[in-house]
PDB file of N, CA and C in Angstrom:
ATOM      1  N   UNK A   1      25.640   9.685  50.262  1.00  0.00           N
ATOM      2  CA  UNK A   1      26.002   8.368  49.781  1.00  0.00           C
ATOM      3  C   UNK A   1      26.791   7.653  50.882  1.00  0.00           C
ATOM      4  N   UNK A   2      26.565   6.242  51.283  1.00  0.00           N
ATOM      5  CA  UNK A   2      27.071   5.573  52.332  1.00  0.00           C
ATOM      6  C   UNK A   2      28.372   4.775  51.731  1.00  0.00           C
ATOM      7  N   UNK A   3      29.359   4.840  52.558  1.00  0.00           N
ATOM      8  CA  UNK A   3      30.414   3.963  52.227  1.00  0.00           C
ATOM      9  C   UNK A   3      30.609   2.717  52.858  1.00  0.00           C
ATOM     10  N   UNK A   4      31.098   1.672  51.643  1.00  0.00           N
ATOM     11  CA  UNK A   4      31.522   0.416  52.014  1.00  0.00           C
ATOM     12  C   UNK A   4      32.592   0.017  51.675  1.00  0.00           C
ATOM     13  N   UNK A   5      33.319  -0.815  52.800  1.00  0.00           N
ATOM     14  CA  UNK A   5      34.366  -1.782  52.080  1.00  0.00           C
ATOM     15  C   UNK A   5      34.087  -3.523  51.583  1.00  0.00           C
ATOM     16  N   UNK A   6      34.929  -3.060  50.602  1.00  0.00           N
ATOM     17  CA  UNK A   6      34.744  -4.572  49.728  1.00  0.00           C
ATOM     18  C   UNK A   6      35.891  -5.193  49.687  1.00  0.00           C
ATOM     19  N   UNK A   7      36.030  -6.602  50.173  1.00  0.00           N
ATOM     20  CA  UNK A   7      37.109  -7.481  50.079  1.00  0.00           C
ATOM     21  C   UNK A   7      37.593  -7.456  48.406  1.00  0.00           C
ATOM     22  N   UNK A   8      38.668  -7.794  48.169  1.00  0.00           N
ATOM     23  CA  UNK A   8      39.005  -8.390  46.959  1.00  0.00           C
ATOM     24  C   UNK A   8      38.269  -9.549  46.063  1.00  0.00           C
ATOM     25  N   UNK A   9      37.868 -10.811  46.823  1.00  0.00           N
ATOM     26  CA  UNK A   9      36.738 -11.380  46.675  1.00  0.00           C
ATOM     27  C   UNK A   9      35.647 -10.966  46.200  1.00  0.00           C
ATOM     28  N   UNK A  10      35.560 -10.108  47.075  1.00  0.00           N
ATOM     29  CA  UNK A  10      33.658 -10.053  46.879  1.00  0.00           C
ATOM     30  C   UNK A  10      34.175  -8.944  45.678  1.00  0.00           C
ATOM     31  N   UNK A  11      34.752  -8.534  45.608  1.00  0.00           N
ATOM     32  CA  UNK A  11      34.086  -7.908  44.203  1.00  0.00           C
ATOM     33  C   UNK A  11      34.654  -8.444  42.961  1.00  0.00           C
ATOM     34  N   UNK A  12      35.106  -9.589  43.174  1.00  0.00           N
ATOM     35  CA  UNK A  12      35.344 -10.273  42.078  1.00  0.00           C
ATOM     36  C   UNK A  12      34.331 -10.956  42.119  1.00  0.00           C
ATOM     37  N   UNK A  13      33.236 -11.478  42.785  1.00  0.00           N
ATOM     38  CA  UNK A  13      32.249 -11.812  42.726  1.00  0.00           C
ATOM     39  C   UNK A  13      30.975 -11.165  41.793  1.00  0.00           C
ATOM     40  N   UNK A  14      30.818 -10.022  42.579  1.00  0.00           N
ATOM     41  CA  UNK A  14      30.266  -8.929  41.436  1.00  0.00           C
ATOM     42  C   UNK A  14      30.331  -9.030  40.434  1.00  0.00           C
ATOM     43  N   UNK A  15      31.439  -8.678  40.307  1.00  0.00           N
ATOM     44  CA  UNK A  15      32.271  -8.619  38.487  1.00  0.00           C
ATOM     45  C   UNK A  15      31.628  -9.964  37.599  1.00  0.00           C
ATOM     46  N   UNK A  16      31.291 -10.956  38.532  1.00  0.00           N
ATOM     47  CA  UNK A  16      31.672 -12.121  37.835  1.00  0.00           C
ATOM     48  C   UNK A  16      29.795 -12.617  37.703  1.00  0.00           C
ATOM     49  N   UNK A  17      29.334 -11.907  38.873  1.00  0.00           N
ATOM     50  CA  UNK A  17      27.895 -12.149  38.565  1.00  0.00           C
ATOM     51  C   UNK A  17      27.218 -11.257  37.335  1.00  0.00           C
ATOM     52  N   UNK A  18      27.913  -9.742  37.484  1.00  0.00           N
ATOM     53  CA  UNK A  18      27.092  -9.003  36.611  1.00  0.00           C
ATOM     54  C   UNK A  18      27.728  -9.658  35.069  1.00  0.00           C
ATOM     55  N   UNK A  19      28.786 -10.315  35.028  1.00  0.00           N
ATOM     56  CA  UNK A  19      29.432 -10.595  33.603  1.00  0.00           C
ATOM     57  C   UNK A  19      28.124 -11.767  33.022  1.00  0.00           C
ATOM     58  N   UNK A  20      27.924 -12.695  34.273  1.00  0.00           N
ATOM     59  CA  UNK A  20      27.386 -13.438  33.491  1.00  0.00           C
ATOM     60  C   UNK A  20      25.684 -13.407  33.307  1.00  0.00           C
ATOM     61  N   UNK A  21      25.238 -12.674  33.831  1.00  0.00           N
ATOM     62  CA  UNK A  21      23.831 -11.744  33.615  1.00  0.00           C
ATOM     63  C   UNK A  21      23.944 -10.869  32.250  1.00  0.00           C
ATOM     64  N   UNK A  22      24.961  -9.937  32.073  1.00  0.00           N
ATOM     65  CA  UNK A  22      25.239  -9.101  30.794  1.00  0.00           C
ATOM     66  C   UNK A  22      25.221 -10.914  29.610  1.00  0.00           C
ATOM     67  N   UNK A  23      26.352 -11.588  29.763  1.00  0.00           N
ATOM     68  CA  UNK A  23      26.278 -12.611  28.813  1.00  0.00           C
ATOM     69  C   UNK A  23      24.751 -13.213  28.449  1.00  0.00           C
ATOM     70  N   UNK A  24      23.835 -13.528  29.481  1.00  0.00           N
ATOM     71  CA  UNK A  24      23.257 -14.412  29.360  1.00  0.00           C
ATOM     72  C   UNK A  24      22.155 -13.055  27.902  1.00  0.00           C
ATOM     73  N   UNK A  25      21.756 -12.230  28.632  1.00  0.00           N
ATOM     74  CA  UNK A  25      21.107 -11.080  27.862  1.00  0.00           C
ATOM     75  C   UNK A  25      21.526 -10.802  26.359  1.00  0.00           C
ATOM     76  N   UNK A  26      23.354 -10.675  26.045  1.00  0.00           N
ATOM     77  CA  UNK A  26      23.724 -11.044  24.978  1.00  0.00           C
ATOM     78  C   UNK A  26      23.536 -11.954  23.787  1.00  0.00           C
ATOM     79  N   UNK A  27      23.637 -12.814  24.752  1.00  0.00           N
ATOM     80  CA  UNK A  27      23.347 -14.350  23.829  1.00  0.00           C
ATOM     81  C   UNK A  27      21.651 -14.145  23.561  1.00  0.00           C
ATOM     82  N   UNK A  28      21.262 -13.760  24.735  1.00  0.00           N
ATOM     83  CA  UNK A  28      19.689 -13.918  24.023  1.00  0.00           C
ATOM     84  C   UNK A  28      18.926 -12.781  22.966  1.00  0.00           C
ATOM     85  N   UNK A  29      19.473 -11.719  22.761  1.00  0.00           N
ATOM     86  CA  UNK A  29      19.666 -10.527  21.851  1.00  0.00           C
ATOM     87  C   UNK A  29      20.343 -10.915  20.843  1.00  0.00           C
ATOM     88  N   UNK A  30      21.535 -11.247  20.785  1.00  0.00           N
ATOM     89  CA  UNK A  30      22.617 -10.933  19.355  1.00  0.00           C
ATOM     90  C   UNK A  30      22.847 -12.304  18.939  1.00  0.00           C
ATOM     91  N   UNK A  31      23.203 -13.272  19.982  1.00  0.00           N
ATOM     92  CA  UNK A  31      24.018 -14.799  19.359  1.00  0.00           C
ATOM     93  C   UNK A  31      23.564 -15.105  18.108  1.00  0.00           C
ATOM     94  N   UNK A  32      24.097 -15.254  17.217  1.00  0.00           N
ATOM     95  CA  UNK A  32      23.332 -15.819  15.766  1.00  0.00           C
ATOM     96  C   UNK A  32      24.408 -17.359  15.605  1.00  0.00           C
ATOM     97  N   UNK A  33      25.209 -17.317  16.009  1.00  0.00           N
ATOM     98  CA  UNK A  33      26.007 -18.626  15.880  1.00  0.00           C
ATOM     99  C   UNK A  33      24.961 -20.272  16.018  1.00  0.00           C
ATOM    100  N   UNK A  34      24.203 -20.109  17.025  1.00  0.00           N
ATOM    101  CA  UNK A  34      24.033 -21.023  17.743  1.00  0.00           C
ATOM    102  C   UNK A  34      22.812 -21.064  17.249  1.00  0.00           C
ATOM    103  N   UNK A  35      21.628 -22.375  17.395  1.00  0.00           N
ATOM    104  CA  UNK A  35      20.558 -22.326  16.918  1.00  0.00           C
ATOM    105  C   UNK A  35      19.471 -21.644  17.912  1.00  0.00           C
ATOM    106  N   UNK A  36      18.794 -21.043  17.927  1.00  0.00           N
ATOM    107  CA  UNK A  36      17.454 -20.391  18.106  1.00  0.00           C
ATOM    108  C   UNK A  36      17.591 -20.685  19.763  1.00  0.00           C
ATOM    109  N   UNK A  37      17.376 -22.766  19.778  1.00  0.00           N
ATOM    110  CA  UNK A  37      16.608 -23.120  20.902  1.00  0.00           C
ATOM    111  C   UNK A  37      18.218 -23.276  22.105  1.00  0.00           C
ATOM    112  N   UNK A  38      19.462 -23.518  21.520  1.00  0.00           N
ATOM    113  CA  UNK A  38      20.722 -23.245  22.292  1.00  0.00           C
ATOM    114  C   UNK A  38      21.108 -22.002  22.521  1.00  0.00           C
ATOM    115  N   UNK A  39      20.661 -20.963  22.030  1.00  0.00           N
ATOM    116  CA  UNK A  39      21.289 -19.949  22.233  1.00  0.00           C
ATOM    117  C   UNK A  39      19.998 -19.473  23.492  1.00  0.00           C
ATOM    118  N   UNK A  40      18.963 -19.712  23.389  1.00  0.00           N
ATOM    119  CA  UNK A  40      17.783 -19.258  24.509  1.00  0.00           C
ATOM    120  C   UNK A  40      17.785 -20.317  25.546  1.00  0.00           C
ATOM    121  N   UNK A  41      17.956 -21.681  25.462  1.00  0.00           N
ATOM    122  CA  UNK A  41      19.235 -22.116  26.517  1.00  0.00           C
ATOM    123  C   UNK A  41      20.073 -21.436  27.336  1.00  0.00           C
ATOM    124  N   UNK A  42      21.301 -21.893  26.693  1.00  0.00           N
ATOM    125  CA  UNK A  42      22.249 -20.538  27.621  1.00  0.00           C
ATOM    126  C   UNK A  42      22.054 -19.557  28.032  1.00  0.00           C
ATOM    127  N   UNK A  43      21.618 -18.753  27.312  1.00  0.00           N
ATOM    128  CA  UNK A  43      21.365 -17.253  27.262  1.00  0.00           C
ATOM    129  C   UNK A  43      20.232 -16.981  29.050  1.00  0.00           C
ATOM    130  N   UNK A  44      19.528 -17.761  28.901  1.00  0.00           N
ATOM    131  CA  UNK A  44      18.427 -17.608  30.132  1.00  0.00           C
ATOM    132  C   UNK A  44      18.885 -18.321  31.312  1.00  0.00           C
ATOM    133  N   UNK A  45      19.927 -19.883  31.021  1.00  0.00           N
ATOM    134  CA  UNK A  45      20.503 -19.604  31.895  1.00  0.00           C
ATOM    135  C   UNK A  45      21.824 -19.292  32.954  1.00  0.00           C
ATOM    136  N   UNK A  46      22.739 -18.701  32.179  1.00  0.00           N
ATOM    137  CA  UNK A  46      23.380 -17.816  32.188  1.00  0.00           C
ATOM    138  C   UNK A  46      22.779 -16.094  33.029  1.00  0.00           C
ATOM    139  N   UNK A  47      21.929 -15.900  32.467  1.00  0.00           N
ATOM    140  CA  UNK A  47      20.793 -14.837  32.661  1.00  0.00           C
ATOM    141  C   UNK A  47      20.048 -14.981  34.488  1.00  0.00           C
ATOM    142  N   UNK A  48      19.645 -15.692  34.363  1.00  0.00           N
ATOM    143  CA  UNK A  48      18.997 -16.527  35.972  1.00  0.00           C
ATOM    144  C   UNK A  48      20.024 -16.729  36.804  1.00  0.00           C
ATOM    145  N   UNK A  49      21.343 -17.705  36.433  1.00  0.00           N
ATOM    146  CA  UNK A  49      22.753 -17.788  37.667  1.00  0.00           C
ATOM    147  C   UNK A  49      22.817 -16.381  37.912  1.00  0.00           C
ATOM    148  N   UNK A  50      23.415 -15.108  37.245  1.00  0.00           N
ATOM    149  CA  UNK A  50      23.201 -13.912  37.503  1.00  0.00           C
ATOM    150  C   UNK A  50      22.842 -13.476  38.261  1.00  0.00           C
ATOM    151  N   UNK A  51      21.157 -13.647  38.243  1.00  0.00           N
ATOM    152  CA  UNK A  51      20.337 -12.814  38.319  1.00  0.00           C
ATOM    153  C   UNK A  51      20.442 -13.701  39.876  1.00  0.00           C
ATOM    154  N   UNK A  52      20.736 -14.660  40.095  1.00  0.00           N
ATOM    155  CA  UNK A  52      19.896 -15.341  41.660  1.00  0.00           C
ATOM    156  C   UNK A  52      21.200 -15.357  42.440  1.00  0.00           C
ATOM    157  N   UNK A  53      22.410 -14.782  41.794  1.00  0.00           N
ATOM    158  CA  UNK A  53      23.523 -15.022  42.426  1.00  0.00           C
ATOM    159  C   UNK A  53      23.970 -13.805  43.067  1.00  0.00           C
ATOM    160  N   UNK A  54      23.566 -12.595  42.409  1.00  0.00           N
ATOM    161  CA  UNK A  54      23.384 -11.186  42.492  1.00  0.00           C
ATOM    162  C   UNK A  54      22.548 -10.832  44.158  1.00  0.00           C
ATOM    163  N   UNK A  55      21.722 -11.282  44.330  1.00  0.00           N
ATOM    164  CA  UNK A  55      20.789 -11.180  45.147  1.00  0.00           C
ATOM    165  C   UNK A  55      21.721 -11.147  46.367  1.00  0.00           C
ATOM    166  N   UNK A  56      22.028 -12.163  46.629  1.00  0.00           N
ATOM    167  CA  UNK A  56      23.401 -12.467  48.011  1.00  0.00           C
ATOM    168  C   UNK A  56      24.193 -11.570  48.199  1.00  0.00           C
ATOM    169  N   UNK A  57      24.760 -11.401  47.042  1.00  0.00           N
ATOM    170  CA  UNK A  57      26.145 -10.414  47.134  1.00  0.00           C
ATOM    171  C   UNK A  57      25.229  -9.137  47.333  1.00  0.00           C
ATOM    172  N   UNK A  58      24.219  -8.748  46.890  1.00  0.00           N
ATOM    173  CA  UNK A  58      23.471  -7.298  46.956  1.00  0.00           C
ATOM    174  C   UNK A  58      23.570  -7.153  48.515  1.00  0.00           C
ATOM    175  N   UNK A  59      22.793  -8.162  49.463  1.00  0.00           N
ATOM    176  CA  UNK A  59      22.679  -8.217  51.042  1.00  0.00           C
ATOM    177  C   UNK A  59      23.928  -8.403  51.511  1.00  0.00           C
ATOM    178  N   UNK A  60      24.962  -8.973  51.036  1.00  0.00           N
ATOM    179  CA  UNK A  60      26.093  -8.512  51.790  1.00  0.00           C
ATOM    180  C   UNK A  60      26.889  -7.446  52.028  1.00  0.00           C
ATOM    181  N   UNK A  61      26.607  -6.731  50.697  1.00  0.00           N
ATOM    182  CA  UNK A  61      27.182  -5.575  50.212  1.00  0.00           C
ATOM    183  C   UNK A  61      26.744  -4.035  51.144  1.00  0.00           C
ATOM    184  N   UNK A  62      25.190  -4.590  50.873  1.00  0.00           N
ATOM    185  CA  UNK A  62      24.260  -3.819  51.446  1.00  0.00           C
ATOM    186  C   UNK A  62      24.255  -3.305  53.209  1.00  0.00           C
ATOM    187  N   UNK A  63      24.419  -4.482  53.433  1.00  0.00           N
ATOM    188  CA  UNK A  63      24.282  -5.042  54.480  1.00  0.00           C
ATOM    189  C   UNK A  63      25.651  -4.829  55.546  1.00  0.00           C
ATOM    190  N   UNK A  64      26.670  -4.378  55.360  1.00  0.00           N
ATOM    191  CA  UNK A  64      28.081  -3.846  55.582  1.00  0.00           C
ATOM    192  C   UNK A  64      28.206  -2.351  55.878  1.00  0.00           C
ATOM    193  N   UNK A  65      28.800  -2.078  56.924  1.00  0.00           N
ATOM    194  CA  UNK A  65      29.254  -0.495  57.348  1.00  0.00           C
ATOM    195  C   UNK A  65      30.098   0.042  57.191  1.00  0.00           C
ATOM    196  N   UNK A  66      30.315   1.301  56.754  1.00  0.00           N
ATOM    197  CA  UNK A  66      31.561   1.888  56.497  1.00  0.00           C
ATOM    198  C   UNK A  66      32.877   1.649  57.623  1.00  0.00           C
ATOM    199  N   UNK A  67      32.074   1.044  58.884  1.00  0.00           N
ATOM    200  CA  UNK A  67      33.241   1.005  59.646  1.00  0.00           C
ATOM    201  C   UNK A  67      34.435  -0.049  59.763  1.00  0.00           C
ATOM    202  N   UNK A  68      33.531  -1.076  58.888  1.00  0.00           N
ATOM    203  CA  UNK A  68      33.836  -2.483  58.867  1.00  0.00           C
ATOM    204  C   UNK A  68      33.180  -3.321  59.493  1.00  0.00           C
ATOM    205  N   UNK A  69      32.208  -3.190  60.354  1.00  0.00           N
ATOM    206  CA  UNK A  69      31.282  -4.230  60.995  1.00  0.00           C
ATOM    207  C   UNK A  69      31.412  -3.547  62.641  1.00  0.00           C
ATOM    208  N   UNK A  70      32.588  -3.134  62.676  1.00  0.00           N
ATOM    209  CA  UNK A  70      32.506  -2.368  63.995  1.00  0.00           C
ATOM    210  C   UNK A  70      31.037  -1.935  64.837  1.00  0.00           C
ATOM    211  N   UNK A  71      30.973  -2.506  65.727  1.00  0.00           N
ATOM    212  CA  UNK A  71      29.813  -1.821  66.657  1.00  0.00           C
ATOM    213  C   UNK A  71      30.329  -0.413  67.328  1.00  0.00           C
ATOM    214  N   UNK A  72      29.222   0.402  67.295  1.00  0.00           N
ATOM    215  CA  UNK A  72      29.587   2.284  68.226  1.00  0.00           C
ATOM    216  C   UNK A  72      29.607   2.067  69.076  1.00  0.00           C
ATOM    217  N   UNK A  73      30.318   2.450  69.848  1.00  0.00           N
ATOM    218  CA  UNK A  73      30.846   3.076  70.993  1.00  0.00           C
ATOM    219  C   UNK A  73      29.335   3.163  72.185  1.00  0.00           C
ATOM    220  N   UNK A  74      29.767   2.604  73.268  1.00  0.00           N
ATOM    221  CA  UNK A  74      28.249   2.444  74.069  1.00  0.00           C
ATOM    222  C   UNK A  74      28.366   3.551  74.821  1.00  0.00           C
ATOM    223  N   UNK A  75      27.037   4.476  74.993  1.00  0.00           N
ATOM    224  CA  UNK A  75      26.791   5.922  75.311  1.00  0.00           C
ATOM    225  C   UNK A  75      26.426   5.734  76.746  1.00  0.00           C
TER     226      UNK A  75
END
């Protein structure tokens, strides 16, 4: 397993993308408050910001070295 560091930021980012991907899925499963066509509204897009906001943070995340960005040592 590879290690990364994560700013404080960015993983409040995370947090904040996967929250609103879990919400949007919620609302479109359980919401009974709201009518049919508002709750599949929100729910999808809520669901989509998530889902397209996720993507970025995945390649940055991804995309980061355990060393911190550090380049090795030239041989």
């Amino acid at each position: 397993m590879r290690e990364r560091r994560l700013t404080l930021p960015e993983i409040g980012l995370i947090g904040g993308t996967r929250a609103m991907l879990g919400a949007g899925l919620a609302l479109l499963l359980l919401g009974d408050r709201l009518t049919r066509q508002q709750r599949r509204a929100v729910g999808w897009t809520l669901f989509i910001v998530g889902a397209i906001s996720t993507a970025p943070l995945a390649a940055i995340v991804l995309g980061k070295s355990s060393d911190g960005g550090r380049l090795p040592p030239n041989v």
